[in-house]
C-alpha atoms as a PDB file:
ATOM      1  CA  UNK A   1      15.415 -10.276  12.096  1.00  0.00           C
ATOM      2  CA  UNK A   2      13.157  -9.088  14.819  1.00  0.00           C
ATOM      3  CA  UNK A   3      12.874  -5.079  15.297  1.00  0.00           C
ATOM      4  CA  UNK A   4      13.850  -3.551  18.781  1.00  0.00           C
ATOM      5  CA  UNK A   5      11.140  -2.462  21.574  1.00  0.00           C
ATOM      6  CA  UNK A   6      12.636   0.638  23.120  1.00  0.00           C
ATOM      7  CA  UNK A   7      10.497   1.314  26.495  1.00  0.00           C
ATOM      8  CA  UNK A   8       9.973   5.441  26.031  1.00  0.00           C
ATOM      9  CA  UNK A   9       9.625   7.771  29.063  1.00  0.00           C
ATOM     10  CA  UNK A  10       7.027  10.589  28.872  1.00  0.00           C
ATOM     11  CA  UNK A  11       6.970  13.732  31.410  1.00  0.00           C
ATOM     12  CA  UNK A  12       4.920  12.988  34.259  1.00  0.00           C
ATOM     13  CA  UNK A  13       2.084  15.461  33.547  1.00  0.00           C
ATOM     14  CA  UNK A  14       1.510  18.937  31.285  1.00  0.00           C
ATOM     15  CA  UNK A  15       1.733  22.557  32.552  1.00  0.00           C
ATOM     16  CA  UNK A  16       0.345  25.293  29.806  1.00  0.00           C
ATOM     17  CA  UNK A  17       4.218  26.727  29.823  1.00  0.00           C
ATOM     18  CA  UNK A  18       5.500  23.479  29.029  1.00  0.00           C
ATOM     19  CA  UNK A  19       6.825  23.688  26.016  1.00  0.00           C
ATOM     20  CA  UNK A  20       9.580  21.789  23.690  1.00  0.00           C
ATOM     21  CA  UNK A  21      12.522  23.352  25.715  1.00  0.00           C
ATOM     22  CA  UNK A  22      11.433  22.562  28.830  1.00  0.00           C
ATOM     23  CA  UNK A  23      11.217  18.902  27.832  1.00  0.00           C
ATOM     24  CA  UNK A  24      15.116  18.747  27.971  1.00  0.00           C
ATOM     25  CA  UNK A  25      14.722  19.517  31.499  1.00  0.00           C
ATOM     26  CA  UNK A  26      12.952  16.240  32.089  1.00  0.00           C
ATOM     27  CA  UNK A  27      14.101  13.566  29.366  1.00  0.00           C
ATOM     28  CA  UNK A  28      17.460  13.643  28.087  1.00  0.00           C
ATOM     29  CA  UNK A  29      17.810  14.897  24.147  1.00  0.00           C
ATOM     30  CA  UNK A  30      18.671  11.473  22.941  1.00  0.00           C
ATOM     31  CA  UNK A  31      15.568   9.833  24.043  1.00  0.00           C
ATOM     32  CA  UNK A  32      13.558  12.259  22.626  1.00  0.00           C
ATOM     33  CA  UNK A  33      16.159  11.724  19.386  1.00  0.00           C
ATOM     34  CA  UNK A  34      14.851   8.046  19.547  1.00  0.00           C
ATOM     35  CA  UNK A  35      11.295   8.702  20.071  1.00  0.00           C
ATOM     36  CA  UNK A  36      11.024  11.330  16.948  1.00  0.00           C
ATOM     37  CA  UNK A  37      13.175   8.580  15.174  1.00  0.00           C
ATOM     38  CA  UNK A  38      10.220   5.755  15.257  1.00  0.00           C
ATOM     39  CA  UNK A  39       7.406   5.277  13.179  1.00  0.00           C
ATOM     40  CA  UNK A  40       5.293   2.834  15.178  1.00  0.00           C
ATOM     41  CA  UNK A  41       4.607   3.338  19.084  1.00  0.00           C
ATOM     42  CA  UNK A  42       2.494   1.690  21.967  1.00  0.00           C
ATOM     43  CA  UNK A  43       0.800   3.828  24.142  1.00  0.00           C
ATOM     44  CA  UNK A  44      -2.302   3.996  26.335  1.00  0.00           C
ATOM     45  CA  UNK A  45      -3.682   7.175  25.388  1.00  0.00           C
ATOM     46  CA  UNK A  46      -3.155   7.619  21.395  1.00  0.00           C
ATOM     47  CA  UNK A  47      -4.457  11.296  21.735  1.00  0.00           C
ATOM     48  CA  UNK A  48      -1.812  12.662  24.068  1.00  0.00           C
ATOM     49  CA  UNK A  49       0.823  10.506  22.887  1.00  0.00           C
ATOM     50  CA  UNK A  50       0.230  12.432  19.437  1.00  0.00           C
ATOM     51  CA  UNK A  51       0.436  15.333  21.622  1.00  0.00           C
ATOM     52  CA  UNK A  52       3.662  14.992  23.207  1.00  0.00           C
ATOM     53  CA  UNK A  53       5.255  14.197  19.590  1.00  0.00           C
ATOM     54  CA  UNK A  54       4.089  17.390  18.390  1.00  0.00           C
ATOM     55  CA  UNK A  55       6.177  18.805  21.325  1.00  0.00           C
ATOM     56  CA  UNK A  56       9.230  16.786  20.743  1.00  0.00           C
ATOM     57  CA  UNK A  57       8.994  17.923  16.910  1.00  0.00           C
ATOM     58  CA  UNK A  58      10.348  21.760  17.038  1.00  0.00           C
ATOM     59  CA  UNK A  59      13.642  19.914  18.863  1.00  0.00           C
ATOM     60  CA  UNK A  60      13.708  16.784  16.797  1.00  0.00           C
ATOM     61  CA  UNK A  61      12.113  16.218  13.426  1.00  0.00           C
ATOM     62  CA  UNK A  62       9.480  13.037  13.463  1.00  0.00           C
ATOM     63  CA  UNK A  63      10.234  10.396  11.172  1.00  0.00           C
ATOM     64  CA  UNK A  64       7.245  11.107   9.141  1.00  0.00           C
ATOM     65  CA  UNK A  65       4.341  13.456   9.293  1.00  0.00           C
ATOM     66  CA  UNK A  66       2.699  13.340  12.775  1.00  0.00           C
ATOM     67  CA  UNK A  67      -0.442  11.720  11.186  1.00  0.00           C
ATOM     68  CA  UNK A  68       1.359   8.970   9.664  1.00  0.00           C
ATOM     69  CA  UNK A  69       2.857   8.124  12.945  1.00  0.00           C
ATOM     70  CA  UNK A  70       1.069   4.289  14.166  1.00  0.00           C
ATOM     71  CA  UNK A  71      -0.005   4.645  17.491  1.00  0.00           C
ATOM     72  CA  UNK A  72      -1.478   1.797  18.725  1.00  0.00           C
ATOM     73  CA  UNK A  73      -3.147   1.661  22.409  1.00  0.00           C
ATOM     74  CA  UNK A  74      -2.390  -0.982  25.428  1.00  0.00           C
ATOM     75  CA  UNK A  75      -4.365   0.107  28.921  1.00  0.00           C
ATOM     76  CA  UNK A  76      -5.813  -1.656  31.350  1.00  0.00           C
ATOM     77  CA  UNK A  77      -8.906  -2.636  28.788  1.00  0.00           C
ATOM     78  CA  UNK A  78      -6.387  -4.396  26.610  1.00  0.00           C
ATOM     79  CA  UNK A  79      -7.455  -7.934  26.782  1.00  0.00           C
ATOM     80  CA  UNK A  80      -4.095 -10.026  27.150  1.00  0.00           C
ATOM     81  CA  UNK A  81      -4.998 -11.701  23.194  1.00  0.00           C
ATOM     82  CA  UNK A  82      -4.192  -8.575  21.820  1.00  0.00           C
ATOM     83  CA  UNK A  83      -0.822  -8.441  23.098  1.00  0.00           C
ATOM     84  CA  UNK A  84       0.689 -10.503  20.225  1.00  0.00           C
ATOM     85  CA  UNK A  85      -1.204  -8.085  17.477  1.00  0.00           C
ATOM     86  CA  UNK A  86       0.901  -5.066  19.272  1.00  0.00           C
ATOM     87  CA  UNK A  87       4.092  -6.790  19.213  1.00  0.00           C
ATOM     88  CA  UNK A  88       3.819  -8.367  15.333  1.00  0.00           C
ATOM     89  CA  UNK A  89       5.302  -5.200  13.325  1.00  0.00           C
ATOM     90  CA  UNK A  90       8.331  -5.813  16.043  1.00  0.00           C
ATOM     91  CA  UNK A  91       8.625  -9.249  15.493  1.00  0.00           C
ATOM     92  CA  UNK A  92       8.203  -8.421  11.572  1.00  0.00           C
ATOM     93  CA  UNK A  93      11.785  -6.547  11.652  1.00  0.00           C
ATOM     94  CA  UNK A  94      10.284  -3.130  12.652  1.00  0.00           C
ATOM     95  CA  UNK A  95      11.453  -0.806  15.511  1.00  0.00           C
ATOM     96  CA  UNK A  96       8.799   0.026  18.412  1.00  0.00           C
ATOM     97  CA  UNK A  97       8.126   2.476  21.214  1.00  0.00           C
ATOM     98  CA  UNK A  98       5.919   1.503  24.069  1.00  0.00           C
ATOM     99  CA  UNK A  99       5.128   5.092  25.688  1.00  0.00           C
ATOM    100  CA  UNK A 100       3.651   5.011  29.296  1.00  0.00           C
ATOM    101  CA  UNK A 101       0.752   8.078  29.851  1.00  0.00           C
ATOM    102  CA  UNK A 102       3.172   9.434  32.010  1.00  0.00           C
ATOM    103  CA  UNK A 103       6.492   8.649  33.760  1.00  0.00           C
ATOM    104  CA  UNK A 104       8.160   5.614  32.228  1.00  0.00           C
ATOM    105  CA  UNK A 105       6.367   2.600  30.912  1.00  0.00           C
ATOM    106  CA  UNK A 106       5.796  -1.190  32.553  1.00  0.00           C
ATOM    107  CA  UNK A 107       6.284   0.831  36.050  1.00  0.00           C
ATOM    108  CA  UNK A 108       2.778   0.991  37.539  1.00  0.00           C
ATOM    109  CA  UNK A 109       1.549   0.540  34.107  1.00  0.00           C
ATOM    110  CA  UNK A 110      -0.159  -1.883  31.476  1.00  0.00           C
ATOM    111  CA  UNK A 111       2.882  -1.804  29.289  1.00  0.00           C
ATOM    112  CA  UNK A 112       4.782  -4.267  31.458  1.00  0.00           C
ATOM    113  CA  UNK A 113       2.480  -7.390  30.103  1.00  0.00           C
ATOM    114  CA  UNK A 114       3.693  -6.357  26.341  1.00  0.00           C
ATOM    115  CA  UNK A 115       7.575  -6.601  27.914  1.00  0.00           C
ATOM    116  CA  UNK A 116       7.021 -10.050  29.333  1.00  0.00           C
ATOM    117  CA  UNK A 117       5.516 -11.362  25.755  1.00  0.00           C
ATOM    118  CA  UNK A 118       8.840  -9.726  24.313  1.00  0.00           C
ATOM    119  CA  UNK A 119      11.267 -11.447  26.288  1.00  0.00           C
ATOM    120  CA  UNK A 120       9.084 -14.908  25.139  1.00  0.00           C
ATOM    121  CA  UNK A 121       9.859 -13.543  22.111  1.00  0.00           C
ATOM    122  CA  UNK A 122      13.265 -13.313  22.383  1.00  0.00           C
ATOM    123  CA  UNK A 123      13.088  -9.378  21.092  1.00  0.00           C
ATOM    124  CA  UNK A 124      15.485  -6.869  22.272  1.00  0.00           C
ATOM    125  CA  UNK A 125      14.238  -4.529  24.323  1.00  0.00           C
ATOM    126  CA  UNK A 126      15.702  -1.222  24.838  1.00  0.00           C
ATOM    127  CA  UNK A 127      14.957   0.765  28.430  1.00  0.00           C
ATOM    128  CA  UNK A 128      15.328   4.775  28.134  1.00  0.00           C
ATOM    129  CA  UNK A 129      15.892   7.035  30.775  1.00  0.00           C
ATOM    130  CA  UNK A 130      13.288   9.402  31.662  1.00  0.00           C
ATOM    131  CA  UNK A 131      11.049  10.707  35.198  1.00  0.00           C
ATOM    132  CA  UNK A 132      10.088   8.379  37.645  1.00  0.00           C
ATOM    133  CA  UNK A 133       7.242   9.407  40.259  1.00  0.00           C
ATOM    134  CA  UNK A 134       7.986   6.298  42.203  1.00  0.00           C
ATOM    135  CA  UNK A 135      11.815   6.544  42.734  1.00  0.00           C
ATOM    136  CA  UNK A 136      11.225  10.580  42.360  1.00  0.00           C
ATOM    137  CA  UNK A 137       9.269  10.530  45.760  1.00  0.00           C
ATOM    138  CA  UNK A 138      11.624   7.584  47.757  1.00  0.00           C
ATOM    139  CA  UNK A 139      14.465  10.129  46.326  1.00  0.00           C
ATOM    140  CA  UNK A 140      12.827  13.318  48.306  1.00  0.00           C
ATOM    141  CA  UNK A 141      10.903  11.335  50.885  1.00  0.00           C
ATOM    142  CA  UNK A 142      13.996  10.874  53.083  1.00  0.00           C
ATOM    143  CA  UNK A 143      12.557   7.488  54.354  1.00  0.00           C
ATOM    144  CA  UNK A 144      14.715   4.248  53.621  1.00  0.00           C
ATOM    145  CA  UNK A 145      15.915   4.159  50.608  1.00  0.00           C
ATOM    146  CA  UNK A 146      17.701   0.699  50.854  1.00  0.00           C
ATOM    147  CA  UNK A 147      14.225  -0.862  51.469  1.00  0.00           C
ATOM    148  CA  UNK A 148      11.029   0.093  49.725  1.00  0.00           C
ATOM    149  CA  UNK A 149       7.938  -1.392  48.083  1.00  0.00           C
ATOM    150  CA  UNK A 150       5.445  -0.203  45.480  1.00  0.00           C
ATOM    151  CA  UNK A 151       2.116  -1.150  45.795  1.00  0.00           C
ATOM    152  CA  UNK A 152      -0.131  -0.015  43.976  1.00  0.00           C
ATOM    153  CA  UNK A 153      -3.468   1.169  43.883  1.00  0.00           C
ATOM    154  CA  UNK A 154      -5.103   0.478  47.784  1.00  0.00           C
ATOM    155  CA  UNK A 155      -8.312  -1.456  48.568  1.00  0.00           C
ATOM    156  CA  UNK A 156     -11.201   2.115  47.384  1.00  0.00           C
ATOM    157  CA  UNK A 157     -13.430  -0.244  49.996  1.00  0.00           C
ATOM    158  CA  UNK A 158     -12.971   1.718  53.339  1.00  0.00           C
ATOM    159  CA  UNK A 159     -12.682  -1.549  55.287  1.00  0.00           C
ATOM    160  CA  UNK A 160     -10.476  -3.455  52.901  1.00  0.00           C
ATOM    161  CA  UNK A 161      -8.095  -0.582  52.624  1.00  0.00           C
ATOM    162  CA  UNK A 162      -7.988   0.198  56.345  1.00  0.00           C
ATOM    163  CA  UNK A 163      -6.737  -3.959  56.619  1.00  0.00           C
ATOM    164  CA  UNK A 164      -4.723  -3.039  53.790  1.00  0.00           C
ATOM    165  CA  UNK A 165      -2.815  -0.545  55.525  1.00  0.00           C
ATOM    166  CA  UNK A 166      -2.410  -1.591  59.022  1.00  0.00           C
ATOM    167  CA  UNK A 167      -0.624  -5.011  57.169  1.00  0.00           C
ATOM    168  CA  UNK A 168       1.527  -2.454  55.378  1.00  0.00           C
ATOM    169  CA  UNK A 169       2.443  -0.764  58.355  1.00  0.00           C
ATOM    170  CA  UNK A 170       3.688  -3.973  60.398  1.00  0.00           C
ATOM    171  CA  UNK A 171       5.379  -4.844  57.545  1.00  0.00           C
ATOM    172  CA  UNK A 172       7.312  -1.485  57.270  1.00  0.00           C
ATOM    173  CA  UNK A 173       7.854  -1.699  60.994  1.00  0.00           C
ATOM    174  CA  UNK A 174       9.193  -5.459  60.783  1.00  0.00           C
ATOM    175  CA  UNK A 175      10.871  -5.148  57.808  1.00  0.00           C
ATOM    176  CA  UNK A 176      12.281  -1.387  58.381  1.00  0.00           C
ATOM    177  CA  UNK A 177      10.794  -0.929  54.788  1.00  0.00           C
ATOM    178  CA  UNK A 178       9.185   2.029  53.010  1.00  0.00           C
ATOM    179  CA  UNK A 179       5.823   1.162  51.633  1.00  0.00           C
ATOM    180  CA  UNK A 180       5.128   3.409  48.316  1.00  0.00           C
ATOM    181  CA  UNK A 181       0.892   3.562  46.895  1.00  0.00           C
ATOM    182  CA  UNK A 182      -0.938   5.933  44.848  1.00  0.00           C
ATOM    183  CA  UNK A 183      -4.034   7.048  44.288  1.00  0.00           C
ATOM    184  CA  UNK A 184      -6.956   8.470  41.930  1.00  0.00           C
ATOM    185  CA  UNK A 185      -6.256  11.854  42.593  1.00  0.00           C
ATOM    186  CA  UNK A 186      -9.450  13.189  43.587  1.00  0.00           C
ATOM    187  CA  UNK A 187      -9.407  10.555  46.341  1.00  0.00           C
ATOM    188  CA  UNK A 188      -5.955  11.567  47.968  1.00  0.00           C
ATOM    189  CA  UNK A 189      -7.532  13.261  50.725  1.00  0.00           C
ATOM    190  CA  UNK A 190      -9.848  10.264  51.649  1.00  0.00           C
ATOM    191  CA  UNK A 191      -6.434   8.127  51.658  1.00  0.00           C
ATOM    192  CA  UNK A 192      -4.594  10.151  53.459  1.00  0.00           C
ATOM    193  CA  UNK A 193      -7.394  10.298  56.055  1.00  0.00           C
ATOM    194  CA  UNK A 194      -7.288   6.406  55.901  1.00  0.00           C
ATOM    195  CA  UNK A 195      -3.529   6.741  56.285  1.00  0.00           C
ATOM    196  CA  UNK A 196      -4.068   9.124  59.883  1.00  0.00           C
ATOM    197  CA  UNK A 197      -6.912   6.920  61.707  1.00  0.00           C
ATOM    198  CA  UNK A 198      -4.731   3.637  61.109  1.00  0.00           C
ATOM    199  CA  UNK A 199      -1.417   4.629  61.699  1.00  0.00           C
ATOM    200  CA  UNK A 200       0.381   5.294  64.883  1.00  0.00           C
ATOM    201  CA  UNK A 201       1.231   8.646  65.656  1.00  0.00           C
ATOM    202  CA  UNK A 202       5.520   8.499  64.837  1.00  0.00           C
ATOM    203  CA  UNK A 203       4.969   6.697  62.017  1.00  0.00           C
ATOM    204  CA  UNK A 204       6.394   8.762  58.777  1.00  0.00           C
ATOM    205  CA  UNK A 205       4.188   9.902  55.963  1.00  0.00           C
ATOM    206  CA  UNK A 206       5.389  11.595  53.154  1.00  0.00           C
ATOM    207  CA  UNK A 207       3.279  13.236  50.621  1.00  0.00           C
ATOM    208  CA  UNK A 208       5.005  13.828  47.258  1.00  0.00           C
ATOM    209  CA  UNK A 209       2.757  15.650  44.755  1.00  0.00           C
ATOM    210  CA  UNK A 210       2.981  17.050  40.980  1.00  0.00           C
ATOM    211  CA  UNK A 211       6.823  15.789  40.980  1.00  0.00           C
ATOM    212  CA  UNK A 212       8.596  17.705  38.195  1.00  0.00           C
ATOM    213  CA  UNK A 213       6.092  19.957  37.687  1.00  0.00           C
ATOM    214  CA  UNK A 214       5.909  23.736  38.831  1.00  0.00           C
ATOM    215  CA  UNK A 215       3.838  23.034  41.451  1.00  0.00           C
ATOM    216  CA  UNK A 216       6.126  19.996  42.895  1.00  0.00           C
ATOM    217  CA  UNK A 217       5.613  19.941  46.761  1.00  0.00           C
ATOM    218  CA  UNK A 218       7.188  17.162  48.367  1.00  0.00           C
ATOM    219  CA  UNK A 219       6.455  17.084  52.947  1.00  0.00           C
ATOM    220  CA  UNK A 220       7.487  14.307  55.128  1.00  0.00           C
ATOM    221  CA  UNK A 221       6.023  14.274  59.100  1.00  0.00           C
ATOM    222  CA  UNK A 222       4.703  12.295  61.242  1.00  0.00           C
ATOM    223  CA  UNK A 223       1.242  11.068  60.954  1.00  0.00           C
ATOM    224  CA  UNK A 224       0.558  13.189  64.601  1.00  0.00           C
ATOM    225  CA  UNK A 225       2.348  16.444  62.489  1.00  0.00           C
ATOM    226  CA  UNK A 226      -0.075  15.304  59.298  1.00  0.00           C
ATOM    227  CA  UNK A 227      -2.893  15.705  61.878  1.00  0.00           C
ATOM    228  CA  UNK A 228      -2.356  18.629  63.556  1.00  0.00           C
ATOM    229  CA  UNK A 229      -2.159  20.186  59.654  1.00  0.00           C
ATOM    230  CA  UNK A 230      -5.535  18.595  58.972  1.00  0.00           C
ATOM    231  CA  UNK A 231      -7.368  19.771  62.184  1.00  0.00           C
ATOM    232  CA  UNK A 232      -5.470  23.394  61.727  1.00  0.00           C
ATOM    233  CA  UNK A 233      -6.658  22.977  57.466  1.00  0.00           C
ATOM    234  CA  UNK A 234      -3.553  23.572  56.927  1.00  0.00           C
ATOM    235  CA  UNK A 235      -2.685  20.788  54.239  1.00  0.00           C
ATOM    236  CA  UNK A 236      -0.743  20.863  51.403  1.00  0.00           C
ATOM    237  CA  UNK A 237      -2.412  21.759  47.646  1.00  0.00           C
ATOM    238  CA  UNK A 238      -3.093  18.366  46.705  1.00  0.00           C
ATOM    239  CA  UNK A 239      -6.660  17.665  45.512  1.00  0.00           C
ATOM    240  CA  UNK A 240      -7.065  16.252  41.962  1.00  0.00           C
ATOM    241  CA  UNK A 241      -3.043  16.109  41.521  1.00  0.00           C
ATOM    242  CA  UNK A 242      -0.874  13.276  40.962  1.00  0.00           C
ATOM    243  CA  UNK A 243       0.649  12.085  44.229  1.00  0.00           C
ATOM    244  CA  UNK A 244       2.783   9.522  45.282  1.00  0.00           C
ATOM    245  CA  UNK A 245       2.040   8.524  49.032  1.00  0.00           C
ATOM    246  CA  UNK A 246       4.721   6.565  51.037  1.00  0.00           C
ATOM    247  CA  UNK A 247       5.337   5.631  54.631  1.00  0.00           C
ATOM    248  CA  UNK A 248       7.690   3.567  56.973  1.00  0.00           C
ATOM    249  CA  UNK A 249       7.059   2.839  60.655  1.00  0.00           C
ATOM    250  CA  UNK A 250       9.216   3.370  63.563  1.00  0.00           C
END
């Protein structure tokens, strides 16, 4: 009998006064329960998935000592043959994590490639509730929440991405849609300069930055507010943080 894949959320990034309580603030206790419960995870970063066991452990006992723990790793250098190595101790009757580097996992992440094989597989597969930058930021964006699209990493060419975003923005217009992208974060100011010489000046832009952390900021304007800020330097703290950018034309 085949083992169960439970898809584990993680916190969406690490403040030095984050500690063990303040998890239960951002993943509820039982998922944490589970998580300390299994002896065999999939993560992209083994290092900081060790890590955020060892902060889950003062609330919930791991399984077995922190060292003994399997952690194997699934990122975007994964080649797709090793997918069936990852899954085999689930398919061999063992339970399985797969643990996103932040947020929760086959959302914008690697780990969704490992959930398709499983469902070939015919495994069970277990989601757990946990933080979500993507539905965090539509959440506090106040742009259409009935209509909204991920996608992604943009074009880093200039040229590509300007095309990029100017097809976005009909579509958002056409489709009265929210378009959702992120970026490397010590390139969110080149986007969002991107973002202001492409779009028209009552289109919505909403930055939503550091989501759950103590530095959260969330700001929706228009792209001729977002301007005036710019010119005035008056932007939000955003350099090298996680941000979720998101827009929807008028």
């Amino acid at each position: 009998m085949y083992g169960t894949l439970f898809l584990l959320p993680n916190v969406l990034g690490y403040s030095e006064d984050l500690g063990s309580e303040q998890l239960l603030s951002m993943i509820p206790a039982k998922v944490l329960a589970i998580t300390a419960g299994l002896d065999y995870l999939i993560a992209e970063n083994a290092k900081t998935t060790r890590s955020f066991l060892k902060r889950i452990s003062p609330l919930y006992p791991l399984c077995k000592p922190l060292q003994e723990i399997r952690i194997a790793e699934l990122n975007v250098n994964t080649a797709p043959s090793m997918l069936p190595d990852l899954l085999a101790p689930i398919l061999s009757g063992q339970n399985g994590g797969l643990i996103s580097e932040a947020g929760v996992p086959a959302v914008a992440d690697p780990g969704a490639n490992l959930v398709r094989l499983a469902h070939q597989e015919k495994v069970s597969i277990k989601p757990l509730v946990g933080p979500s930058s993507i539905l965090l930021a539509v959440m506090a964006g106040g742009l259409n929440g009935q209509s909204f699209a991920f996608n992604g990493y943009l074009p880093t060419d200039a040229q590509k991405r300007i095309k990029q975003i100017k097809m976005l923005e009909e579509r958002s217009r056409n489709e009265k849609q929210t378009q959702l992208f992120i970026e490397t974060p010590y390139r969110n100011q080149a986007l969002l300069e991107s973002l202001l010489s492409v779009c028209r000046n009552d289109t919505l832009i909403s930055l939503a930055t550091d989501l759950t952390l103590p530095g959260e900021s969330v700001e929706t304007l228009a792209a001729s507010q977002w301007k005036k800020r710019l010119n005035e330097n008056k932007m939000p703290d955003f350099h090298k943080k996680p941000t979720v950018f998101s827009f929807l034309a008028a």
